[in-house]
C-alpha atoms as a PDB file:
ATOM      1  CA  UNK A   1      23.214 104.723-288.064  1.00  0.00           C
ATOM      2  CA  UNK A   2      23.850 107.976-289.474  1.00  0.00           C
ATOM      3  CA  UNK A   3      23.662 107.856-293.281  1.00  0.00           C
ATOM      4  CA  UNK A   4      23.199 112.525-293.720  1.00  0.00           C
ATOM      5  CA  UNK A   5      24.143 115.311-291.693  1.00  0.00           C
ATOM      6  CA  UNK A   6      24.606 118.625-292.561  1.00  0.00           C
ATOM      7  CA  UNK A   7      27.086 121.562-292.320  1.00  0.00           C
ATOM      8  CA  UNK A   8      25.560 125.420-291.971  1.00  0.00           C
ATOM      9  CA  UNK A   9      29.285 126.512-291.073  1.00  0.00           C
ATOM     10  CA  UNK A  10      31.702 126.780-294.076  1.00  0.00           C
ATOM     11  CA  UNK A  11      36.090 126.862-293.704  1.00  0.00           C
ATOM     12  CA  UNK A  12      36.858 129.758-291.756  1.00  0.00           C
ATOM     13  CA  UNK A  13      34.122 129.188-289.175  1.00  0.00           C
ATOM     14  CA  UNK A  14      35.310 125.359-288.730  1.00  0.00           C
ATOM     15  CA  UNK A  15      38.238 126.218-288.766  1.00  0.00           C
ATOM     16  CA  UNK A  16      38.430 128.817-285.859  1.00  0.00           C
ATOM     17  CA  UNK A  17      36.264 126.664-283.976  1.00  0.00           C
ATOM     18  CA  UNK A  18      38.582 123.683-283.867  1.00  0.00           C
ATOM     19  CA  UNK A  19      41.514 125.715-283.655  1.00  0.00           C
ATOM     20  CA  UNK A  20      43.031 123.981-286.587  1.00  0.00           C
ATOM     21  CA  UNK A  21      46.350 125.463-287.258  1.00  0.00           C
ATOM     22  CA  UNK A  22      46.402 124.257-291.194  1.00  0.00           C
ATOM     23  CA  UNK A  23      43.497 124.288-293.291  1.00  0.00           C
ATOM     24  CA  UNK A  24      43.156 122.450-296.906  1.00  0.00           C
ATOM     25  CA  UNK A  25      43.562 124.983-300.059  1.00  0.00           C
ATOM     26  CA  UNK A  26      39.905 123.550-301.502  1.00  0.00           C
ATOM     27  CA  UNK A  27      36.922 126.194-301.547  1.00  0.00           C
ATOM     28  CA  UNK A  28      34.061 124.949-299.217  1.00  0.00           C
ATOM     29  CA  UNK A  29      30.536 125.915-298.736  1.00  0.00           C
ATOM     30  CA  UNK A  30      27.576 125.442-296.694  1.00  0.00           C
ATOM     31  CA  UNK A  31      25.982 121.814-297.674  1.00  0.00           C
ATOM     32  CA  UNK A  32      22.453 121.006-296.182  1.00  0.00           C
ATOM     33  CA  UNK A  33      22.016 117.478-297.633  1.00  0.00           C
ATOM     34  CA  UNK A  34      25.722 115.285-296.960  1.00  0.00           C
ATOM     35  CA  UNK A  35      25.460 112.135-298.301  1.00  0.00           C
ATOM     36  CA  UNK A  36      28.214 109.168-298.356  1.00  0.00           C
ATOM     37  CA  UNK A  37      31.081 109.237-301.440  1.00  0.00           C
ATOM     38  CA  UNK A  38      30.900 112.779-301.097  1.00  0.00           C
ATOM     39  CA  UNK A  39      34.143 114.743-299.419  1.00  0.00           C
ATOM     40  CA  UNK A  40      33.962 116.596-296.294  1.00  0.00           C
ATOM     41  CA  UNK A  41      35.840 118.431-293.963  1.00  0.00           C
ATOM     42  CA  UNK A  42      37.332 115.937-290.841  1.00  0.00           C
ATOM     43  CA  UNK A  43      39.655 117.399-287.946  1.00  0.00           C
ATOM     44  CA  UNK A  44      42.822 115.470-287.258  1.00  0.00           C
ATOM     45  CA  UNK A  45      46.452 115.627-285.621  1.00  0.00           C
ATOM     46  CA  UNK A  46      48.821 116.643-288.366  1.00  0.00           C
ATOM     47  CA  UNK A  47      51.472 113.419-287.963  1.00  0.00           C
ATOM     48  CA  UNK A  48      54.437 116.095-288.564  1.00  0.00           C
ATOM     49  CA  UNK A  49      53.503 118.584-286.224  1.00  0.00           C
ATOM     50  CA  UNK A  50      50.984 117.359-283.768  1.00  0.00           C
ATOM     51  CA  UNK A  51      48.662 119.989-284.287  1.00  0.00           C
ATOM     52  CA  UNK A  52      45.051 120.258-285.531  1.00  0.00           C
ATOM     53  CA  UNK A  53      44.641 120.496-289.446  1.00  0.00           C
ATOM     54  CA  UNK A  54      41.781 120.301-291.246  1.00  0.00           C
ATOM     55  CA  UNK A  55      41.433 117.810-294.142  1.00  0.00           C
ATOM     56  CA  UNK A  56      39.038 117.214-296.874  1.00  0.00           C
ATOM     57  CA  UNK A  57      38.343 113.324-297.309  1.00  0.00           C
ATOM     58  CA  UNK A  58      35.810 111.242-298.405  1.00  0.00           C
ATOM     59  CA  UNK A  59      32.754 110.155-296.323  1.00  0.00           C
ATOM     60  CA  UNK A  60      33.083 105.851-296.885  1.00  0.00           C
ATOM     61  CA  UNK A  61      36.013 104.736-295.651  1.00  0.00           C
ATOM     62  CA  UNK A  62      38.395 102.837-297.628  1.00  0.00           C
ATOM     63  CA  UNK A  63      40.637 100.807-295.638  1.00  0.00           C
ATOM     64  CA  UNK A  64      44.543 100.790-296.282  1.00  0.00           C
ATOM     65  CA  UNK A  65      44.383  96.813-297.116  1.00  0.00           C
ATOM     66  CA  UNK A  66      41.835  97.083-299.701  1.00  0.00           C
ATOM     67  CA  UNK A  67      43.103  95.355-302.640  1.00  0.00           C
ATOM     68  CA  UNK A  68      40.483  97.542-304.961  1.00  0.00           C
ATOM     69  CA  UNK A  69      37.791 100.545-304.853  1.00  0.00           C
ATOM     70  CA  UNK A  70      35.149  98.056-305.414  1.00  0.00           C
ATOM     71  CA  UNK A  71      35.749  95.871-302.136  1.00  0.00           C
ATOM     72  CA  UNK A  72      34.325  99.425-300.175  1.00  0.00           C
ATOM     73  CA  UNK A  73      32.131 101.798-302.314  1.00  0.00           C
ATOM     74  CA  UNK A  74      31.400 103.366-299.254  1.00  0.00           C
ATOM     75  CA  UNK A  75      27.881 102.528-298.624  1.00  0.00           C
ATOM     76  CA  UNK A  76      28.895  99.784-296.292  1.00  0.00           C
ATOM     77  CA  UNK A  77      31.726 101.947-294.462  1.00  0.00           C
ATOM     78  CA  UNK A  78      29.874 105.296-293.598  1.00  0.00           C
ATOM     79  CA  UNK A  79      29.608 104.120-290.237  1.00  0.00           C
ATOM     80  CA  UNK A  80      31.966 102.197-287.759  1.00  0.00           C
ATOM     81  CA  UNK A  81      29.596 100.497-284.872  1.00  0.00           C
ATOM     82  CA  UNK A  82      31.410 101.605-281.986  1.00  0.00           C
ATOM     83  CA  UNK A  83      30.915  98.081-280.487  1.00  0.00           C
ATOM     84  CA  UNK A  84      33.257  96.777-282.951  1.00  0.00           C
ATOM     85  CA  UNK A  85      36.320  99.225-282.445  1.00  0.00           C
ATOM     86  CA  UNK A  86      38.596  96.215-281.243  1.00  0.00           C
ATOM     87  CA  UNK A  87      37.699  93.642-283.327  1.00  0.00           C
ATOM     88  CA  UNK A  88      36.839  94.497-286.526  1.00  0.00           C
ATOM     89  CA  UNK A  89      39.815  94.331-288.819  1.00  0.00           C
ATOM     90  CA  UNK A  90      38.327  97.332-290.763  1.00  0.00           C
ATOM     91  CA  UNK A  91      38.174  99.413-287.811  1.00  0.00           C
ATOM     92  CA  UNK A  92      40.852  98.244-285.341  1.00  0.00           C
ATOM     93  CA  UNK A  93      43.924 100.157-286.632  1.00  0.00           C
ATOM     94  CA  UNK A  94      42.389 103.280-287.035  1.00  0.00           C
ATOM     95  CA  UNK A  95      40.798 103.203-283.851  1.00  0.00           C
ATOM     96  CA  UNK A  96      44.175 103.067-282.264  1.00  0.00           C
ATOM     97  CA  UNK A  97      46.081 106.009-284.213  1.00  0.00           C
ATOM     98  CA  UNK A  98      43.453 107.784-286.825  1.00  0.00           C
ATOM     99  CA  UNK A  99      40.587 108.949-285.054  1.00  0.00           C
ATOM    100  CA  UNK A 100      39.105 111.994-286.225  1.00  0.00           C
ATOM    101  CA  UNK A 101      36.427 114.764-285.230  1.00  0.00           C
ATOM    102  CA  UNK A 102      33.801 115.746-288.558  1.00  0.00           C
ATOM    103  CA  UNK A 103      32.545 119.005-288.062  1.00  0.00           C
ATOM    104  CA  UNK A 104      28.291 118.829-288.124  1.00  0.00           C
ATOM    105  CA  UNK A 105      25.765 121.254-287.239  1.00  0.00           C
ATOM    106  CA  UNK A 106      23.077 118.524-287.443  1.00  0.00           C
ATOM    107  CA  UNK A 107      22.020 115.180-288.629  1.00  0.00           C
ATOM    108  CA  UNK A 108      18.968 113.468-290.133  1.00  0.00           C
ATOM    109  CA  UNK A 109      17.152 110.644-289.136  1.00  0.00           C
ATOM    110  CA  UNK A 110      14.358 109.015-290.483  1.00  0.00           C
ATOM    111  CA  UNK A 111      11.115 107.444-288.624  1.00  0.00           C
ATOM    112  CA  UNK A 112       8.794 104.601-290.026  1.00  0.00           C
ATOM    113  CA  UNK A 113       5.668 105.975-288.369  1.00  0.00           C
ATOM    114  CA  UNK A 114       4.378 109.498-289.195  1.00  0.00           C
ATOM    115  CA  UNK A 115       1.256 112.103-287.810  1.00  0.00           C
ATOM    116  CA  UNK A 116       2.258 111.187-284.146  1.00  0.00           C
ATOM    117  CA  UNK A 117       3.886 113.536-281.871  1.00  0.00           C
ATOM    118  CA  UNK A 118       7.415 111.698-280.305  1.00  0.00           C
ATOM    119  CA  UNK A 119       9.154 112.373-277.116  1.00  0.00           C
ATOM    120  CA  UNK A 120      11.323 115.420-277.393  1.00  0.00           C
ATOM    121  CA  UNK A 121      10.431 115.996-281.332  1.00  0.00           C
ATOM    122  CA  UNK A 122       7.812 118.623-283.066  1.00  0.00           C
ATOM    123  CA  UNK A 123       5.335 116.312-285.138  1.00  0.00           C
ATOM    124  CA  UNK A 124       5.265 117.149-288.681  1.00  0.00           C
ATOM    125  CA  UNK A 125       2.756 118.790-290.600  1.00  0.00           C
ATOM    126  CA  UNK A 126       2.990 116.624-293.399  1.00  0.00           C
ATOM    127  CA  UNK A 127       3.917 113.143-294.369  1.00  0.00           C
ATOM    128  CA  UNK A 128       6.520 111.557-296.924  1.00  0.00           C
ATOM    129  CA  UNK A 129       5.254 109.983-299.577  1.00  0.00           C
ATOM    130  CA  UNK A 130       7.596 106.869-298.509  1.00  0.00           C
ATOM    131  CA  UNK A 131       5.643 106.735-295.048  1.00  0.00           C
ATOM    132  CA  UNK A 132       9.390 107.614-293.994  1.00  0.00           C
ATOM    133  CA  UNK A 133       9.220 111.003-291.999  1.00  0.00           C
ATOM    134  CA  UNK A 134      12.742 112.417-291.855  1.00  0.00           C
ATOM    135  CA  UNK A 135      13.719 114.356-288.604  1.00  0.00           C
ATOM    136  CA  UNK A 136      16.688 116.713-287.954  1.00  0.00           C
ATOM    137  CA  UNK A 137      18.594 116.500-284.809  1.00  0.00           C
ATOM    138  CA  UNK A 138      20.486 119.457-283.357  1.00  0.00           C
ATOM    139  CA  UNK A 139      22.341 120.204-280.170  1.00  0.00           C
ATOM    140  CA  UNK A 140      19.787 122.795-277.767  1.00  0.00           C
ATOM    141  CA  UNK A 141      22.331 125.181-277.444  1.00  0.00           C
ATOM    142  CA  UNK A 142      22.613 125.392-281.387  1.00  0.00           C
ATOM    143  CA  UNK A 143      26.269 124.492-281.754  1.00  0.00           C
ATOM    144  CA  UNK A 144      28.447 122.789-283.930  1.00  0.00           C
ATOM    145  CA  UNK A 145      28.761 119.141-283.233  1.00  0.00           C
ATOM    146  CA  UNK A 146      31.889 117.145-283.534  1.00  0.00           C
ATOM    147  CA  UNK A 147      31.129 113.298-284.660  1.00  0.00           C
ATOM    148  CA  UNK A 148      33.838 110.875-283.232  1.00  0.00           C
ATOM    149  CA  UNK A 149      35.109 109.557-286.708  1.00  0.00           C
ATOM    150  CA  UNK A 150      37.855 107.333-288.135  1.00  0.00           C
ATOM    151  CA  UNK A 151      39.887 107.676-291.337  1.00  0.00           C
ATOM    152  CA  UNK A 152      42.370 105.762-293.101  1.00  0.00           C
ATOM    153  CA  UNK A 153      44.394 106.465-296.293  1.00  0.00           C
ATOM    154  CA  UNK A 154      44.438 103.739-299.416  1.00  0.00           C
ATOM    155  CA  UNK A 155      47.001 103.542-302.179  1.00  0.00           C
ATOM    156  CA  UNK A 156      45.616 103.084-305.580  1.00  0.00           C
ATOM    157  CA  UNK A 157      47.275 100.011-307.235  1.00  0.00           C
ATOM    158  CA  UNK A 158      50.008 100.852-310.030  1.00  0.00           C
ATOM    159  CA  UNK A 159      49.265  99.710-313.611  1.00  0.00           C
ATOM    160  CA  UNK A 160      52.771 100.481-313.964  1.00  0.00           C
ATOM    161  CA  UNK A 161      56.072 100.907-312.097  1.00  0.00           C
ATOM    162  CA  UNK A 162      55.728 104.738-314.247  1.00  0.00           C
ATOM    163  CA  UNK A 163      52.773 105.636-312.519  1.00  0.00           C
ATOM    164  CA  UNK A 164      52.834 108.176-309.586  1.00  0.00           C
ATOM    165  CA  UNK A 165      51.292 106.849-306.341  1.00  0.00           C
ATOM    166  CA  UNK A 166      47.904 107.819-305.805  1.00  0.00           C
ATOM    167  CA  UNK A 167      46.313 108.382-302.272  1.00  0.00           C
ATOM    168  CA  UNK A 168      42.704 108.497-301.268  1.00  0.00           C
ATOM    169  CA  UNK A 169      41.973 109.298-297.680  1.00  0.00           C
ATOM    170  CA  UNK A 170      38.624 108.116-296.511  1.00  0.00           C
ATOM    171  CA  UNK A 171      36.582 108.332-292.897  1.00  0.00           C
ATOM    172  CA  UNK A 172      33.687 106.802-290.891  1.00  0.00           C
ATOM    173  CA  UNK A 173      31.257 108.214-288.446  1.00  0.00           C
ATOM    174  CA  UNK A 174      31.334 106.275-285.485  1.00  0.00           C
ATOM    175  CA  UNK A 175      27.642 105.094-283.942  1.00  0.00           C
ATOM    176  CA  UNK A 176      26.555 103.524-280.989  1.00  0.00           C
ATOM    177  CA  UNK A 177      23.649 102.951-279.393  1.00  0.00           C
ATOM    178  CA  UNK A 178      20.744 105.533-279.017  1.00  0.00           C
ATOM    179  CA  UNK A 179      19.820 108.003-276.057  1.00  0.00           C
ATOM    180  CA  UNK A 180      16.553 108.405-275.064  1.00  0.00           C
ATOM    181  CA  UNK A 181      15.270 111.367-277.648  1.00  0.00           C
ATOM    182  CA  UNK A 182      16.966 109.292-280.450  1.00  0.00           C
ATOM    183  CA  UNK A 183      15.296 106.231-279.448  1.00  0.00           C
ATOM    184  CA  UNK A 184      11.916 107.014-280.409  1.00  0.00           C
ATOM    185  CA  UNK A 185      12.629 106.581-284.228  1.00  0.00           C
ATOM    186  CA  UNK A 186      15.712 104.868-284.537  1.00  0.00           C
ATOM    187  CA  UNK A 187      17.966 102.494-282.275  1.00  0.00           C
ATOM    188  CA  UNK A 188      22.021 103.841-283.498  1.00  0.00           C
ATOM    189  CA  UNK A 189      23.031 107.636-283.192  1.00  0.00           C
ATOM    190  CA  UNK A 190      26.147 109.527-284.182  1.00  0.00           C
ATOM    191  CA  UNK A 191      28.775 109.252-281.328  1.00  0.00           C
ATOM    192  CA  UNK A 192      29.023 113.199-280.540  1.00  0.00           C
ATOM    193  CA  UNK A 193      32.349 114.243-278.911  1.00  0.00           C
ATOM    194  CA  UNK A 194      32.483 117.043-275.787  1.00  0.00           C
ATOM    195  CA  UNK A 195      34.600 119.570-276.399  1.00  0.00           C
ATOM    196  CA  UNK A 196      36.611 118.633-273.032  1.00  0.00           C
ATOM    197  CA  UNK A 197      37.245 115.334-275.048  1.00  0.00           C
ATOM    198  CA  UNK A 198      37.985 116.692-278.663  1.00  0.00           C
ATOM    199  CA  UNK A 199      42.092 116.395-277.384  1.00  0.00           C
ATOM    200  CA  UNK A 200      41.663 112.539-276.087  1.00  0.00           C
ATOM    201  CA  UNK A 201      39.651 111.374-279.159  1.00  0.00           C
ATOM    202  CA  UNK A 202      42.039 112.910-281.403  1.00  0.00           C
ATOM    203  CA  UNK A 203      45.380 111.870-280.068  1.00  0.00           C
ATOM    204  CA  UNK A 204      47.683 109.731-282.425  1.00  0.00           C
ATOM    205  CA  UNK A 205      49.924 107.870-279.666  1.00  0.00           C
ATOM    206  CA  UNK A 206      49.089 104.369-280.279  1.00  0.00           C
ATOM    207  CA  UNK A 207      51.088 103.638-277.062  1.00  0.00           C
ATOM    208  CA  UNK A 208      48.227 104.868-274.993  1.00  0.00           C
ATOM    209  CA  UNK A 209      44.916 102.863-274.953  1.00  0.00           C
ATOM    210  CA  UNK A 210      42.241 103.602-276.777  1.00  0.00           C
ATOM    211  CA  UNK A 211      39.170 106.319-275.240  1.00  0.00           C
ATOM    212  CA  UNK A 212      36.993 103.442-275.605  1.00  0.00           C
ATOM    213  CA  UNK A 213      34.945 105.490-272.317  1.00  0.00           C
ATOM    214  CA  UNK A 214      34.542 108.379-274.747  1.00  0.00           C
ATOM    215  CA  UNK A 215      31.974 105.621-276.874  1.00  0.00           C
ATOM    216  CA  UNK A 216      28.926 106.552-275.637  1.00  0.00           C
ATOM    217  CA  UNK A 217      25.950 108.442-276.401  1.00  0.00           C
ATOM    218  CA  UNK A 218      25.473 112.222-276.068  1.00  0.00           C
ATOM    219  CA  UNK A 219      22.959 113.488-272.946  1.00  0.00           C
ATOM    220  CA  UNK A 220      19.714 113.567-274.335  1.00  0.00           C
ATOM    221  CA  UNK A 221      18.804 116.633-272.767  1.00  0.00           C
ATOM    222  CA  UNK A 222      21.468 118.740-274.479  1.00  0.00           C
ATOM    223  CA  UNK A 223      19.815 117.355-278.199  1.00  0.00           C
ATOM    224  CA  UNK A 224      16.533 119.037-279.850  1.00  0.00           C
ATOM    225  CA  UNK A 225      15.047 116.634-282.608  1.00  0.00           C
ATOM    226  CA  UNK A 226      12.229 118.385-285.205  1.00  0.00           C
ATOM    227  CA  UNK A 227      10.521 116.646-288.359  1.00  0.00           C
ATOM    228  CA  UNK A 228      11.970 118.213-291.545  1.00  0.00           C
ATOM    229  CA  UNK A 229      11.395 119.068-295.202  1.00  0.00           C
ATOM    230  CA  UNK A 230      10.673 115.044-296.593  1.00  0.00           C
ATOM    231  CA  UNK A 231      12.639 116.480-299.807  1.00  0.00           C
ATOM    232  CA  UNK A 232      15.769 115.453-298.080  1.00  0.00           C
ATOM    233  CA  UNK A 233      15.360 111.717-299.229  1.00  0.00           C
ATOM    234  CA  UNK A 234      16.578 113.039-302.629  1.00  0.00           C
ATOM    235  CA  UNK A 235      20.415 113.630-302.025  1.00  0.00           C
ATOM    236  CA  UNK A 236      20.045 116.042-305.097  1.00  0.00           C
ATOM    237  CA  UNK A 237      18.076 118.697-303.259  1.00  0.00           C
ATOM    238  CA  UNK A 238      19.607 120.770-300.832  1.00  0.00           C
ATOM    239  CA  UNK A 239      19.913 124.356-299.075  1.00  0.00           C
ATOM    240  CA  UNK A 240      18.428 126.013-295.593  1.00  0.00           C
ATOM    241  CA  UNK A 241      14.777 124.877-296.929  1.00  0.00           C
ATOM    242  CA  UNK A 242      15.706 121.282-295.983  1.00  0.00           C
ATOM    243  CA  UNK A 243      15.271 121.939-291.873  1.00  0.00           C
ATOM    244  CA  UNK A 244      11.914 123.162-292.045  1.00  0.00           C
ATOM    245  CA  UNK A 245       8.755 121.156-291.940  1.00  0.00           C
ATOM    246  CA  UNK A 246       6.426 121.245-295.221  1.00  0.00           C
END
């Protein structure tokens, strides 16, 4: 699963990276600690123009046939297993026509075992207090990283025929199963899209079968895992000092 990431680049930066032609109005800022219900940046097709925009939405996705807010607080819809694209009724529309890429410059993962060095990872120096040792996973080359995701816009129920309709959009990180690095302390990763692929992932034409192919788990060798500052367990603290070992 991937329940944090993290974001070193702010607007301008994603946005010149992923080419994205229109960019939301909101003011956005480096966040080291990203936690579900908050709202993040996500890459889509614009439906008008069929070029990449960049939208600010809210990590949990709410489905468009949820009858209320309370059905999907977003701590169950963070993540879509990428096993159950084409069956899950949650999933299975937006898999076909609102697939999205969320800009990352890392995630975290926790592992139950600390003080032991893991295959591809730096052992930490210290250990958590929860016996949880949190690790941050990078790509080697230190780019950005573009999570296959999903979104899906809800309409708030009216009260009363007077009342203006009120949208929220929503998205999911896809997972699927680990690679080799990530297997040695957890068994789900972030789906992480090439760059060759961002154009196939985020096409709209629901004519055209689904990249089911592009469902699969990024080459272990092109990933760097270290342990990292335990504080991140506290969604509250956050900054640079949260990808160093204490």
């Amino acid at each position: 699963m991937c329940g944090r990431y993290f974001r070193r680049s702010e607007k301008q930066e994603i946005a010149e990276r992923f080419r994205a032609s229109k960019v939301f109005e909101d003011p956005l800022t480096a966040d080291y600690n990203i936690a579900p219900t908050t709202f993040q940046p996500v890459i889509r097709l614009s439906r008008d123009s069929g070029e990449r925009e960049m939208a600010l939405m809210r990590w949990g996705m709410v489905p468009f046939f949820a009858s209320s807010l309370k059905e999907f607080k977003g701590m169950s819809t963070f993540n879509a297993r990428a096993e159950s694209m084409g069956t899950s009724a949650t999933w299975k529309e937006p898999f076909k026509r609102r697939r999205c890429l969320i800009p990352a410059d890392g995630f975290y993962e926790w592992a139950e075992k600390t003080g032991e060095t893991r295959v591809g990872a730096r052992a930490p120096r210290t250990q958590s207090k929860s016996g949880k040792q949190p690790y941050a996973i990078t790509l080697a080359d230190g780019g950005m990283m573009a999570f296959a995701g999903l979104w899906d816009a809800w309409k708030e129920p009216k009260k009363s025929p007077q009342e203006v309709d009120r949208w929220l959009q929503s998205f999911a990180i896809v997972t699927t199963e680990a690679n080799e690095l990530m297997a040695a302390i957890h068994t789900r990763m972030p789906v992480i899209v090439h760059e060759r692929d961002w154009e196939e992932w985020l096409d709209r034409d629901a004519t055209r079968p689904a990249p089911v192919h592009l469902l699969r788990a990024y080459e272990p060798e092109g990933m760097r895992m270290e342990a990292c500052n335990t504080a991140v367990g506290n969604v509250r603290n956050n900054g640079p000092e949260m990808l160093v070992g204490v």
